[in-house]
Protein backbone atom coordinates (compact mmCIF):
# COMPACT_ATOMS: atom_id res chain seq x y z
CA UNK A 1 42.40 25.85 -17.41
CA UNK A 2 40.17 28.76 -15.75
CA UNK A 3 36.84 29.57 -16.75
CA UNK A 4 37.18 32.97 -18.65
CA UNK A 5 35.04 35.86 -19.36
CA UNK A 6 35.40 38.80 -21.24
CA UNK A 7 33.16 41.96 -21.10
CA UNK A 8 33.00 44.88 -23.46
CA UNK A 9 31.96 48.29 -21.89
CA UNK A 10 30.44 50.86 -23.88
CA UNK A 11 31.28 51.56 -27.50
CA UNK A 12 34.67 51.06 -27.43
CA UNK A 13 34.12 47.87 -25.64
CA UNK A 14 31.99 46.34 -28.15
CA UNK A 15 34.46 47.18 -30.89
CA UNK A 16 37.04 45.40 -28.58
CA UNK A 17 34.72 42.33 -28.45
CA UNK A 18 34.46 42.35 -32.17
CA UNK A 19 38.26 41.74 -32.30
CA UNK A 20 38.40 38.88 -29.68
CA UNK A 21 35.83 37.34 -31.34
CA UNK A 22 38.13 37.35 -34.48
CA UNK A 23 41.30 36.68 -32.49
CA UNK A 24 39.76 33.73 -30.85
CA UNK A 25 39.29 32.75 -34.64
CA UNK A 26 42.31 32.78 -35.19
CA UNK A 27 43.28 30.97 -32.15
CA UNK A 28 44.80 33.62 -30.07
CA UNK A 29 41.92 32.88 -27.35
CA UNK A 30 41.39 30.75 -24.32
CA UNK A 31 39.82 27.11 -24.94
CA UNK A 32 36.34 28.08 -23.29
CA UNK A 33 35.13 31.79 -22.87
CA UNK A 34 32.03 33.51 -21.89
CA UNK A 35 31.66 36.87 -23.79
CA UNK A 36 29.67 39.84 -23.53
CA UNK A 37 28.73 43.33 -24.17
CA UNK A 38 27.24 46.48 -21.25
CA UNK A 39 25.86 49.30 -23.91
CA UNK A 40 22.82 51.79 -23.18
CA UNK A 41 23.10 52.28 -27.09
CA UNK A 42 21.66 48.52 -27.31
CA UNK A 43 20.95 49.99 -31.16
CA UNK A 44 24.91 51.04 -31.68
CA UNK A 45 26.10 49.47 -35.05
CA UNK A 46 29.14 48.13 -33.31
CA UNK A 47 27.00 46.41 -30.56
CA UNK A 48 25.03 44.84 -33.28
CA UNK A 49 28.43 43.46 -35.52
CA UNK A 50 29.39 42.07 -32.66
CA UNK A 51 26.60 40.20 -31.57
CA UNK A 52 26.23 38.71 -34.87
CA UNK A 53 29.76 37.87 -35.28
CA UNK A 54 29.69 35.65 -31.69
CA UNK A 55 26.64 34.08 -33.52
CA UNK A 56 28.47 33.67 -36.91
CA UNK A 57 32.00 32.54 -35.06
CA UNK A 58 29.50 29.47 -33.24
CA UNK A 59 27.99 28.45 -36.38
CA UNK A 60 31.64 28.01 -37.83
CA UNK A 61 32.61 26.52 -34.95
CA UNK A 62 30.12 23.73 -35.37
CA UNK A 63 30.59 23.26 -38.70
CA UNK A 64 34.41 22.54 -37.71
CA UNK A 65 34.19 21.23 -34.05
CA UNK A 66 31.01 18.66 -33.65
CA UNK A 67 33.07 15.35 -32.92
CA UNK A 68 31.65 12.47 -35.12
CA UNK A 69 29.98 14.46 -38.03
CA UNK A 70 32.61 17.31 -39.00
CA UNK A 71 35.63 17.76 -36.60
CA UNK A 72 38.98 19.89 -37.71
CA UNK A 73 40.87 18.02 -34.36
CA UNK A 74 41.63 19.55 -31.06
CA UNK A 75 45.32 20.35 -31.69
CA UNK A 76 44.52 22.55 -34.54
CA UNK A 77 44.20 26.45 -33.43
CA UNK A 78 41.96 27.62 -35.92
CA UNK A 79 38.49 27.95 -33.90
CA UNK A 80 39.85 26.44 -30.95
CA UNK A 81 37.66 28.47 -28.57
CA UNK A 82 34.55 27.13 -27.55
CA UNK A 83 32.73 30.64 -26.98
CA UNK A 84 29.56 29.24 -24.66
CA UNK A 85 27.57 32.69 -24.47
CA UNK A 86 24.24 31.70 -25.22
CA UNK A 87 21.85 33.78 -28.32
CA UNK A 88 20.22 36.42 -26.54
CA UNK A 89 22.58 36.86 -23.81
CA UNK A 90 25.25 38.92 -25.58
CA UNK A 91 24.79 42.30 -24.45
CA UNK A 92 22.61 44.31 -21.28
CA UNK A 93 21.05 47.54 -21.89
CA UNK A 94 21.04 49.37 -18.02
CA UNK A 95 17.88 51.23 -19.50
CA UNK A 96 16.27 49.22 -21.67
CA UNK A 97 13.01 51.06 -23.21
CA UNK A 98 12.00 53.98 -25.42
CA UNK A 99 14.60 57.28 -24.73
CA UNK A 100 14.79 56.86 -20.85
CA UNK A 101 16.12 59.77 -18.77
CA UNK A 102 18.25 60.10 -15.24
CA UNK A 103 14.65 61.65 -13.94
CA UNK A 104 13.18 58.15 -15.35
CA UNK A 105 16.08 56.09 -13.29
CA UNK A 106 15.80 58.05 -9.65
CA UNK A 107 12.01 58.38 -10.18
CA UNK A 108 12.37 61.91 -9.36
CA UNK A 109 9.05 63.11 -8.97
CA UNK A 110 8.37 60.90 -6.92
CA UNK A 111 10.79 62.12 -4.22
CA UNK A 112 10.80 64.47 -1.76
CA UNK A 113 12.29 68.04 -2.31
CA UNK A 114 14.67 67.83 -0.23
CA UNK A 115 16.26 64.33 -2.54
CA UNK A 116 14.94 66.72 -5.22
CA UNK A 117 17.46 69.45 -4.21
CA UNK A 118 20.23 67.13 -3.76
CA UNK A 119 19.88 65.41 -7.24
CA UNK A 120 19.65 69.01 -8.96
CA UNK A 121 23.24 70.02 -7.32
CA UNK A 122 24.25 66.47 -8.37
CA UNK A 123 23.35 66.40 -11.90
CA UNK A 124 22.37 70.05 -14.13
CA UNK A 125 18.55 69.73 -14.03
CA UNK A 126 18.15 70.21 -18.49
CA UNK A 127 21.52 69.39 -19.85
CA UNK A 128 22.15 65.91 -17.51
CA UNK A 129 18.62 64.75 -15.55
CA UNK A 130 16.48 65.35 -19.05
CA UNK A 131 19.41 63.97 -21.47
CA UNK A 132 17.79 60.67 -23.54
CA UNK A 133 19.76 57.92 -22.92
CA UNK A 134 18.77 55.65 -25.65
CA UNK A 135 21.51 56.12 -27.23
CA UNK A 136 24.34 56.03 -24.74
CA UNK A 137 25.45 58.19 -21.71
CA UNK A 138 27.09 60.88 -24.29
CA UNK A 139 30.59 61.44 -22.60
CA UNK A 140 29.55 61.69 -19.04
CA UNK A 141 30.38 58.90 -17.22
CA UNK A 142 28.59 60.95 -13.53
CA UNK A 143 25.22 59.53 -15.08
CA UNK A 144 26.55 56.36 -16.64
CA UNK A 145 27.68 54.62 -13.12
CA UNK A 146 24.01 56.31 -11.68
CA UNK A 147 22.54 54.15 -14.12
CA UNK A 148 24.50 51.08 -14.07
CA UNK A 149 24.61 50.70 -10.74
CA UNK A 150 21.09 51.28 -10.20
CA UNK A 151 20.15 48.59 -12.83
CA UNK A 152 21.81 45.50 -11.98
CA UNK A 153 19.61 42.64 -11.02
CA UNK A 154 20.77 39.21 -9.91
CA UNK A 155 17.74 37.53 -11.78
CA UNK A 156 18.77 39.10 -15.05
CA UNK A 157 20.27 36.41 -17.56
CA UNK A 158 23.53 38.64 -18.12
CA UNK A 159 24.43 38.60 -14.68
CA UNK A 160 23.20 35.10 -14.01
CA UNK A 161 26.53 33.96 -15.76
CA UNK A 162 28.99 36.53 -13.61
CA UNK A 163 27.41 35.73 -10.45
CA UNK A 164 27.31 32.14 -11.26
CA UNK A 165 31.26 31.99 -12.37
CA UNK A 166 32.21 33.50 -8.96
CA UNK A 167 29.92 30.97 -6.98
CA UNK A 168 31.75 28.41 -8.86
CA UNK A 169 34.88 29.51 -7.51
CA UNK A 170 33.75 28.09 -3.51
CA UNK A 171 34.13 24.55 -5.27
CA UNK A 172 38.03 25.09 -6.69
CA UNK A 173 37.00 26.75 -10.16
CA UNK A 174 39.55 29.55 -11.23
CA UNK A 175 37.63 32.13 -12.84
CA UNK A 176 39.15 34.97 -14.20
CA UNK A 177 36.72 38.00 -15.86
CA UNK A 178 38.50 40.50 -18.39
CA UNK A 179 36.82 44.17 -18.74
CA UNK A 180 37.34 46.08 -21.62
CA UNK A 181 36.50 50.10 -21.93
CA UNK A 182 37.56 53.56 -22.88
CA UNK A 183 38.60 56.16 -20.17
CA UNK A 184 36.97 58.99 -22.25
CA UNK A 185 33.56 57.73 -23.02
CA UNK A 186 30.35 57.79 -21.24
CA UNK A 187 28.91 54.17 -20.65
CA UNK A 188 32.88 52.69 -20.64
CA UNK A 189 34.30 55.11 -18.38
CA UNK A 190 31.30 55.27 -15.93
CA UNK A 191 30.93 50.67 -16.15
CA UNK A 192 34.71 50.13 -16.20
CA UNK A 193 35.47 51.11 -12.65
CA UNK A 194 31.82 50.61 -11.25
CA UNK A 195 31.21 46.74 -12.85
CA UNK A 196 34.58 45.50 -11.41
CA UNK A 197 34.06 47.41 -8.04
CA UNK A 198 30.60 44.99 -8.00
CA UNK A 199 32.29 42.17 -8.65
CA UNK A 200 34.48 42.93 -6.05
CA UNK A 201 31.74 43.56 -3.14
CA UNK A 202 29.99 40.20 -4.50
CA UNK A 203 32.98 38.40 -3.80
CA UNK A 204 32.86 39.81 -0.42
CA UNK A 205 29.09 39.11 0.00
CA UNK A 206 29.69 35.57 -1.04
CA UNK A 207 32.90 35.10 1.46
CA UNK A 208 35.27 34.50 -1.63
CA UNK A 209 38.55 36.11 -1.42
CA UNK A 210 40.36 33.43 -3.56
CA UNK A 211 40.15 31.81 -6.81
CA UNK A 212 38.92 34.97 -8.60
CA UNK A 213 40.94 36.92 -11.06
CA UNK A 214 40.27 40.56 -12.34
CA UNK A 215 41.48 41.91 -15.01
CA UNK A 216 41.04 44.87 -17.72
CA UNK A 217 42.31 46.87 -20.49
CA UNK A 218 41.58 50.72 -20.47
CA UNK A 219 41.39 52.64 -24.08
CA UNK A 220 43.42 55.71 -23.86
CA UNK A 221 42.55 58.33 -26.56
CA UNK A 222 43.62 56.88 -29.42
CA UNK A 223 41.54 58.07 -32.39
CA UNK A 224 39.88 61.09 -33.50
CA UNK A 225 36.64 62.30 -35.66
CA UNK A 226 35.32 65.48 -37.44
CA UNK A 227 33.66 68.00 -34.68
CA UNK A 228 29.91 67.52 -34.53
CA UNK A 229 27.63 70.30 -35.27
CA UNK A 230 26.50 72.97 -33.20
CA UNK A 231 23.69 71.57 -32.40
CA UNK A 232 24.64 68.53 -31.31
CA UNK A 233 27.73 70.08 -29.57
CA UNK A 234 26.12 69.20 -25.89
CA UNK A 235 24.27 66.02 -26.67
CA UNK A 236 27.21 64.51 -27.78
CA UNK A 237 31.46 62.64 -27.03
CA UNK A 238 33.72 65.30 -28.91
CA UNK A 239 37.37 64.05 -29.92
CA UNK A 240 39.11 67.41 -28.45
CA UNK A 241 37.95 66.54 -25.02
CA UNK A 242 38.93 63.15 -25.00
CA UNK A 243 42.58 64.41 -23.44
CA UNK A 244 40.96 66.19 -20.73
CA UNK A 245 38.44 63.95 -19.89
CA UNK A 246 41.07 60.94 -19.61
CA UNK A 247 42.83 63.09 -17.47
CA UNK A 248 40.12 63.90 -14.75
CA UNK A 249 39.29 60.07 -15.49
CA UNK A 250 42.33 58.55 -14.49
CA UNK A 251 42.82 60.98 -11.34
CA UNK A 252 39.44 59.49 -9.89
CA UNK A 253 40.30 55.73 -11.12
CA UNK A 254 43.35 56.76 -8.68
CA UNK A 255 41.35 58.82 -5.72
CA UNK A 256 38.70 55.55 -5.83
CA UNK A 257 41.23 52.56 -5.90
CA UNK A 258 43.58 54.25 -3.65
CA UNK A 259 40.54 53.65 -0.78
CA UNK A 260 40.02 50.22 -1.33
CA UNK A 261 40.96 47.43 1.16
CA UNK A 262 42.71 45.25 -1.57
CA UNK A 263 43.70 46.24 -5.54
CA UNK A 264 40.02 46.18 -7.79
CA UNK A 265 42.44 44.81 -10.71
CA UNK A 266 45.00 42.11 -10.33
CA UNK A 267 46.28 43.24 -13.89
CA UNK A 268 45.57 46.46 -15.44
CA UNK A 269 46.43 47.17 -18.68
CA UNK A 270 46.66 50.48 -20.47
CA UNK A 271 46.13 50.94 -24.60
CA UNK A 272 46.26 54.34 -26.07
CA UNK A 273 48.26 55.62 -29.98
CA UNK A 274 50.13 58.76 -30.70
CA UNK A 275 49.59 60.60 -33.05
CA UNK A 276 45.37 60.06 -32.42
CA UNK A 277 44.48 58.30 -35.73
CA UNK A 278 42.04 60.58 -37.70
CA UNK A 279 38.40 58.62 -38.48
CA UNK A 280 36.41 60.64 -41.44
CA UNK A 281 33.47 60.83 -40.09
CA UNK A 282 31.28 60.91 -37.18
CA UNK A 283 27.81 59.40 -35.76
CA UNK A 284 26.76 60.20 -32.00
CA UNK A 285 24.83 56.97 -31.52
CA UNK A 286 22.37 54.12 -32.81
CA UNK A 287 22.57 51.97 -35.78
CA UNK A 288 24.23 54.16 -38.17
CA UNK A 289 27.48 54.67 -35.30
CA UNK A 290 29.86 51.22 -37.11
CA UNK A 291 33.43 52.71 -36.52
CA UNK A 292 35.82 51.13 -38.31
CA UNK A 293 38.39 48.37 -36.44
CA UNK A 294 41.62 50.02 -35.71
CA UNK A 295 44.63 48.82 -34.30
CA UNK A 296 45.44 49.59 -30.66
CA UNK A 297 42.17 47.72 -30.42
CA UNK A 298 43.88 44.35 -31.13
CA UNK A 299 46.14 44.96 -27.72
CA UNK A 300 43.51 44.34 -25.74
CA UNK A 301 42.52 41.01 -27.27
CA UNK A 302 46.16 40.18 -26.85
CA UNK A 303 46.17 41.41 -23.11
CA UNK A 304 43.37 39.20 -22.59
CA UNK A 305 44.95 36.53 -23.91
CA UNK A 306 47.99 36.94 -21.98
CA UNK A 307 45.61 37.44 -18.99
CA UNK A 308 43.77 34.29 -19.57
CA UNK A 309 46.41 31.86 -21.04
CA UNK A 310 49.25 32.86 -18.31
CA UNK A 311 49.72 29.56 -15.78
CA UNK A 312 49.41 32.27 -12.76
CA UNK A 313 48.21 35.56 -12.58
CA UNK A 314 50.90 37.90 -12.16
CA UNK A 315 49.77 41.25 -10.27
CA UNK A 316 50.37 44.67 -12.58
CA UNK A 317 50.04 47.66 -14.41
CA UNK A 318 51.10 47.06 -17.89
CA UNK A 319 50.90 49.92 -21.19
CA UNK A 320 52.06 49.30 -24.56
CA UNK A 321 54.98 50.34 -26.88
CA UNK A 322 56.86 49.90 -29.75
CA UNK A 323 60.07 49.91 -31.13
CA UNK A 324 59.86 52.79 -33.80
CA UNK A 325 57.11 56.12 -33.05
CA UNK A 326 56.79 56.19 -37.13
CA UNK A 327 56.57 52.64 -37.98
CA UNK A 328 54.48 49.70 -36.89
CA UNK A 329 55.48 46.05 -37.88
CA UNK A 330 54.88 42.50 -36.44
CA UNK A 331 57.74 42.87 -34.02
CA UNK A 332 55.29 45.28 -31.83
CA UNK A 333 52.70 42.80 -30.84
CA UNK A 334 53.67 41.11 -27.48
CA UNK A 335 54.04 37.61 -26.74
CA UNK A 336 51.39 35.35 -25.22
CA UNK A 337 51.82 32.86 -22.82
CA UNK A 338 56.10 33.07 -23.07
CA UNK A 339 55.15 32.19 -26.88
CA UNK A 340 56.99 34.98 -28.69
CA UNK A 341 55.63 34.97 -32.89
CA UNK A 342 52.69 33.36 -31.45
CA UNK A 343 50.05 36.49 -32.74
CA UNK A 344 52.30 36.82 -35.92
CA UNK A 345 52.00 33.10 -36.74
CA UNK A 346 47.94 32.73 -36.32
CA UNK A 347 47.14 35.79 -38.05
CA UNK A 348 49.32 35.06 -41.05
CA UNK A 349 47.75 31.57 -41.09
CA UNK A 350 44.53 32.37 -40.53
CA UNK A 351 44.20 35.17 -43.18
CA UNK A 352 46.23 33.06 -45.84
CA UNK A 353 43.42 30.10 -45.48
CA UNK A 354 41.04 32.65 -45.44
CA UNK A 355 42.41 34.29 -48.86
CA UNK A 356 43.12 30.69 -50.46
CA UNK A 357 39.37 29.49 -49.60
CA UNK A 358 37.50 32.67 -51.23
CA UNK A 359 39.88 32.81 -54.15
CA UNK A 360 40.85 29.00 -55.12
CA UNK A 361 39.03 26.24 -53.48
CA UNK A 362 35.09 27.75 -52.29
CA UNK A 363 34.39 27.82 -56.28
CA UNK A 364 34.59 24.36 -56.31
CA UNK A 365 33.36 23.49 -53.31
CA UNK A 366 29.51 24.50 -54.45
CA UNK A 367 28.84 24.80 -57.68
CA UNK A 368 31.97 23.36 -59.83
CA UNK A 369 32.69 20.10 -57.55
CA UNK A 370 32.29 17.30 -60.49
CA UNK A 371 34.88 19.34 -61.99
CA UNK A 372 37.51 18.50 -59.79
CA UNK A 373 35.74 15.02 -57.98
CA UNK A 374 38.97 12.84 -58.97
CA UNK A 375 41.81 15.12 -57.91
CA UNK A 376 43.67 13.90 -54.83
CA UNK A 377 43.05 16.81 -52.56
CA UNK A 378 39.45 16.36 -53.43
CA UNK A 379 38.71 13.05 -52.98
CA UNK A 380 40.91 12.37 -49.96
CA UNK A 381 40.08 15.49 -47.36
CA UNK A 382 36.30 15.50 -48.54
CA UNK A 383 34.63 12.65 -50.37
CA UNK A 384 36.61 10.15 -48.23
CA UNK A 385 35.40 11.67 -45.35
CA UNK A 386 31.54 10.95 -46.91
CA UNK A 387 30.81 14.99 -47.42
CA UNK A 388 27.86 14.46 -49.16
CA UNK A 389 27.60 17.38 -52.14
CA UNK A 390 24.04 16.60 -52.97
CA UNK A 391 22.82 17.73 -49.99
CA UNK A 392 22.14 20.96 -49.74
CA UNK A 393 23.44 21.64 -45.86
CA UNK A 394 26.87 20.90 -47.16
CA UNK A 395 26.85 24.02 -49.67
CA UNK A 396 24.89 25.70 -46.60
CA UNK A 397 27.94 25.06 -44.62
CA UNK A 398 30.72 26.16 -47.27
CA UNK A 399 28.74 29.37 -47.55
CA UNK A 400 28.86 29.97 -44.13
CA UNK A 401 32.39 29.62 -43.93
CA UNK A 402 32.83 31.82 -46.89
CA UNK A 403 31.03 34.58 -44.81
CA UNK A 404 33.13 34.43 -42.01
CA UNK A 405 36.25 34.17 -43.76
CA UNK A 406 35.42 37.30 -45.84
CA UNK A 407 34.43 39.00 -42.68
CA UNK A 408 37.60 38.80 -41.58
CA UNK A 409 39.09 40.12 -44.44
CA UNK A 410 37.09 42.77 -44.01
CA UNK A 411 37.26 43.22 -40.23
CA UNK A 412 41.53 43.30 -41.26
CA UNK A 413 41.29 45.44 -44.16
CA UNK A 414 39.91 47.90 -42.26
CA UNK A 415 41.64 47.83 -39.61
CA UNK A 416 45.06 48.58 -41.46
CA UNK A 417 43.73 51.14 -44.02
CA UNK A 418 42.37 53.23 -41.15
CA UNK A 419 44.56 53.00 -38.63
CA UNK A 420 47.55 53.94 -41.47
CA UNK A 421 46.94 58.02 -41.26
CA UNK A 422 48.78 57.34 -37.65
CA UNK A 423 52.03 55.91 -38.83
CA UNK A 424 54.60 57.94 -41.18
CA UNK A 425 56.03 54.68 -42.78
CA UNK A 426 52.89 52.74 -42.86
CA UNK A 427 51.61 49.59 -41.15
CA UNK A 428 53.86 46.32 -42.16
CA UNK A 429 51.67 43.31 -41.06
CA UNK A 430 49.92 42.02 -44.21
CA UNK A 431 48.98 43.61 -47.87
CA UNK A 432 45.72 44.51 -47.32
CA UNK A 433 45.59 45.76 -50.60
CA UNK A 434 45.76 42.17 -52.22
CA UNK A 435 42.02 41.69 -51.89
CA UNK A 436 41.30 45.43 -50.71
CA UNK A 437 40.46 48.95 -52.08
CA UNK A 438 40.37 52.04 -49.68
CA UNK A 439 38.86 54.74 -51.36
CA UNK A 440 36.65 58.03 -50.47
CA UNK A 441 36.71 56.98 -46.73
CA UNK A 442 35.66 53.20 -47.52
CA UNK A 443 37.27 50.19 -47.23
CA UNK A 444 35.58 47.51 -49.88
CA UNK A 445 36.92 44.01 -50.29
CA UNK A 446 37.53 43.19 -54.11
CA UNK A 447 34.67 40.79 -55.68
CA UNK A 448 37.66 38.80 -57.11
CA UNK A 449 41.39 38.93 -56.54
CA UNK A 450 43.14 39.58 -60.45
CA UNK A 451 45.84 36.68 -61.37
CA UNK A 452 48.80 39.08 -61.03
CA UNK A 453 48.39 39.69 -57.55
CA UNK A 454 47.34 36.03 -56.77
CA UNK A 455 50.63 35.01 -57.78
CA UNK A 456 51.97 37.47 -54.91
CA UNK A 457 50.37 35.07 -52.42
CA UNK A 458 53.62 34.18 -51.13
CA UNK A 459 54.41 37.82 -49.91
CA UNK A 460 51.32 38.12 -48.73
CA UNK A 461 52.27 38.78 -44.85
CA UNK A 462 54.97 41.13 -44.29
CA UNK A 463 58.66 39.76 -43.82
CA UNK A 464 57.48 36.39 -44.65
CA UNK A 465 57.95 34.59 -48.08
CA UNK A 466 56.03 31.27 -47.38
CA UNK A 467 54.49 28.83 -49.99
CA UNK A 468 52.99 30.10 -53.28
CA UNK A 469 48.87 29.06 -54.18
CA UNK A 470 50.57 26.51 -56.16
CA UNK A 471 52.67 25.17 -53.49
CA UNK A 472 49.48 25.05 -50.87
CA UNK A 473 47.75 23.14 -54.10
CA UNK A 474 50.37 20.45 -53.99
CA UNK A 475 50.56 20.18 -50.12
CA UNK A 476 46.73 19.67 -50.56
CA UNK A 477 46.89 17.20 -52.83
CA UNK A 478 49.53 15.16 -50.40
CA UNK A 479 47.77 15.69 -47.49
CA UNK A 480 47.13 12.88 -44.99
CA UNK A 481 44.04 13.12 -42.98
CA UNK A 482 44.40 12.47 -39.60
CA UNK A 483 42.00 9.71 -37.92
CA UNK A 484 40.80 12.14 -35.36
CA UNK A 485 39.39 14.80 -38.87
CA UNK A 486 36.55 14.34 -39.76
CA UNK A 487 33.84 15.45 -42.44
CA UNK A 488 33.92 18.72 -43.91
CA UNK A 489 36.81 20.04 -41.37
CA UNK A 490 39.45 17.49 -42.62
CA UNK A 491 39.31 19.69 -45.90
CA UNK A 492 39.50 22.94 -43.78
CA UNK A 493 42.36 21.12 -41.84
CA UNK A 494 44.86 20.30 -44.45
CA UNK A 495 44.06 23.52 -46.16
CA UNK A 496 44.92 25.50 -42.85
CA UNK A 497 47.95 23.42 -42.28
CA UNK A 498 48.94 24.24 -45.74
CA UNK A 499 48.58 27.93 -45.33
CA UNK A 500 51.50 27.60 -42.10
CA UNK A 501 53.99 30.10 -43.44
């Protein structure tokens, strides 16, 4: 298996690492990935979500996956990836620092006036050179790749990890890296192009021309948000230039790949949605810019995926489809890895565990487990396995998986309820609206699911009508542990085996 690494460019890159994070989850990723984020907005709500959810995803992960305390097994999905990106490491800022300026980056009065005069007929001398960066490169991707470019230090911990992964390919490691951006952005469309091109000419600096694998997924337009005010109008990304901006994008993507020696991408894969789905309302930057999850963002988890999880890397431009413009079921995902219901199958399972642990089983997992100490289900998949309930790291640990699997409730809630405005007959995965509300722009997950829709559980993933709560109950209760579970991820085991539509 190849070491793998994923990188999320800009804003819409983030979001996109948000979703692999929750893919990998689900156990739609590769077994070992390195993951990271390339924002100047190192304050952008979507930055921060997904820095904390790589930190919350590792914390499961070692609740479930530390061999000889608590282990769910190797052959079970759920988790599977062991995501090695160390705290701190997550995301690089080009321009770290309080608002920083293009001036601030070329040191430009410092320079001669003749550099002076070239820079000014570069870049317009008050709407471009003075812009604040802090939060982002605004839509203009000219000054993004200035900046990136400019910044890039082999010493810096982010890098270390890049650099090192293609060194490791002189001793017979495959490595294979996996960019993800927008085309109509500023920090996404300017590090897309110019991050891969440098991994390119390090390749060539270190004399590696094999054993390296690039690949990427470009955002198309593919959502749209209220017009900013006027005076924020040149400051600011605006949703009616995305089209025209893609456009002169893709012609220079073109003009700049057309020169090189050998293809920048060995797979290139292209992610856009028709009709634009319509988000209510708009931030230009920092903490306060959380965009929901939407959709077309979950093909590029599953073109990374494919990318990482193919036996050879086949060269290629790919783009996605589907089979009706005004409808959108499981039948449009792709397959992974020649494994055709493979994304339909681990989401289903992963969000009916998910749903059965919050509703039926967490309750009594913390405060209400003499309750329920002699039934079968109990006593074999946790006290059996010496889960000790009076310590308090064991209701430390239920908690924690209680967070992450309401996450990504959350994290799919969203993603359906917003991304439905694009599709005339609606999105047919899973019924959000079991444990959802979307109302007045907001997506809230429901403090506690009512007994009529419970009983729905069955029909809870489209086209599917798998085991009932009570049917999971019984298959709990005749569960066998396998020798190789252990501790508190036996219980999570049999429960996630029961959940298999």
């Amino acid at each position: 298996m190849a070491d793998c690494y994923f990188i999320g460019i800009g804003g819409t890159g983030s979001k996109c690492v948000n979703n692999y994070v929750y893919s990998s989850a689900a156990g739609l990723g590769p077994d070992r990935l390195w993951i990271g984020m390339v924002d100047q907005d190192d304050a952008n709500g979507n930055v921060a979500e997904s820095r904390s959810n790589i930190e919350n995803y590792q914390r499961v992960r070692r609740i479930l996956r530390t061999p000889g305390l608590s282990d769910i097994n190797d052959k079970t999905d759920l988790f599977k990836t062991n995501i090695t990106t160390q705290v701190g490491q997550t995301s690089w800022c080009p321009l770290p620092g309080t608002a920083p300026t293009l001036k601030d980056v070329f040191s430009y009065d410092l320079l001669n006036k003749d550099l002076q005069d070239t820079i000014d007929c570069l870049y317009h001398p008050q709407e471009e050179l003075n812009l604040e960066l802090d939060e982002g490169f605004r839509a203009r991707p000219s000054i993004g790749a200035a900046a990136i470019l400019s910044r890039v230090q082999e010493n810096d911990p982010f890098w270390v990890n890049i650099f090192n992964a293609i060194d490791s390919a002189k001793a017979g490691t495959e490595v294979r890296i996996f960019l993800v951006s927008s085309i109509f952005g500023g920090t996404g469309a300017s590090g897309f192009p110019s991050i891969a091109r440098l991994i390119r000419s390090e390749m060539d600096k270190r004399g590696i021309r094999d054993g390296v694998y690039l690949g990427g997924a470009l955002m198309l337009p593919y959502f749209k948000f209220p017009k900013p005010g006027e005076d924020e109008i040149k400051e600011v990304a605006y949703a009616e230039s995305f089209l025209e901006q893609s456009r002169g994008a893709l012609d220079y993507y073109h003009r700049l790949f057309e020169k090189e020696q050998r293809k920048t991408f060995d797979q290139l894969y292209l992610v856009g949605w028709d009709p634009l789905i319509e988000l209510p309302v708009f931030e230009k930057g920092g903490n306060l810019q959380r965009n929901p999850a939407l959709l077309p963002e979950l093909f590029t988890s599953l073109a990374a995926s494919r990318f990482f999880m193919a036996n050879s890397v086949d060269n290629g431009i790919f783009h996605i489809a589907r089979n009706d413009a005004n409808a959108f079921s499981w039948d449009d995902f792709p397959e992974i890895n020649d494994q055709q219901k493979i994304v339909k199958d681990n989401l289903s399972q992963m969000t009916r565990t998910a749903l059965a642990y919050r509703e039926i089983y967490y309750p009594y997992l913390v405060d209400q487990w003499r309750k329920v100490k002699n039934e079968s289900w109990f006593r074999n998949t946790l006290l059996k396995q010496g889960v000790d309930f009076n310590n308090d790291e064991t209701s430390l640990n239920f908690n924690n998986l209680l967070a992450y699997f309401e996450n990504y409730l959350d994290w799919l809630a969203n993603m359906i309820h917003f991304s439905q405005n694009a599709t005339v007959q609606g999105i047919d995965l899973v019924d959000v609206n079991m444990f959802s509300q979307y109302e007045n722009s907001q997506v809230t997950i429901s403090d506690k699911v009512r007994d009529h829709q419970l009983k729905q559980f069955n029909s809870l993933i489209s086209g599917v009508n798998s085991s009932s709560l009570a049917k999971v109950f019984l298959k709990m209760n005749y569960s066998r542990v396998p020798k190789n579970r252990t501790g508190i991820g036996a219980f999570v085991g049999a429960l996630y085996e029961s959940c298999k539509s």
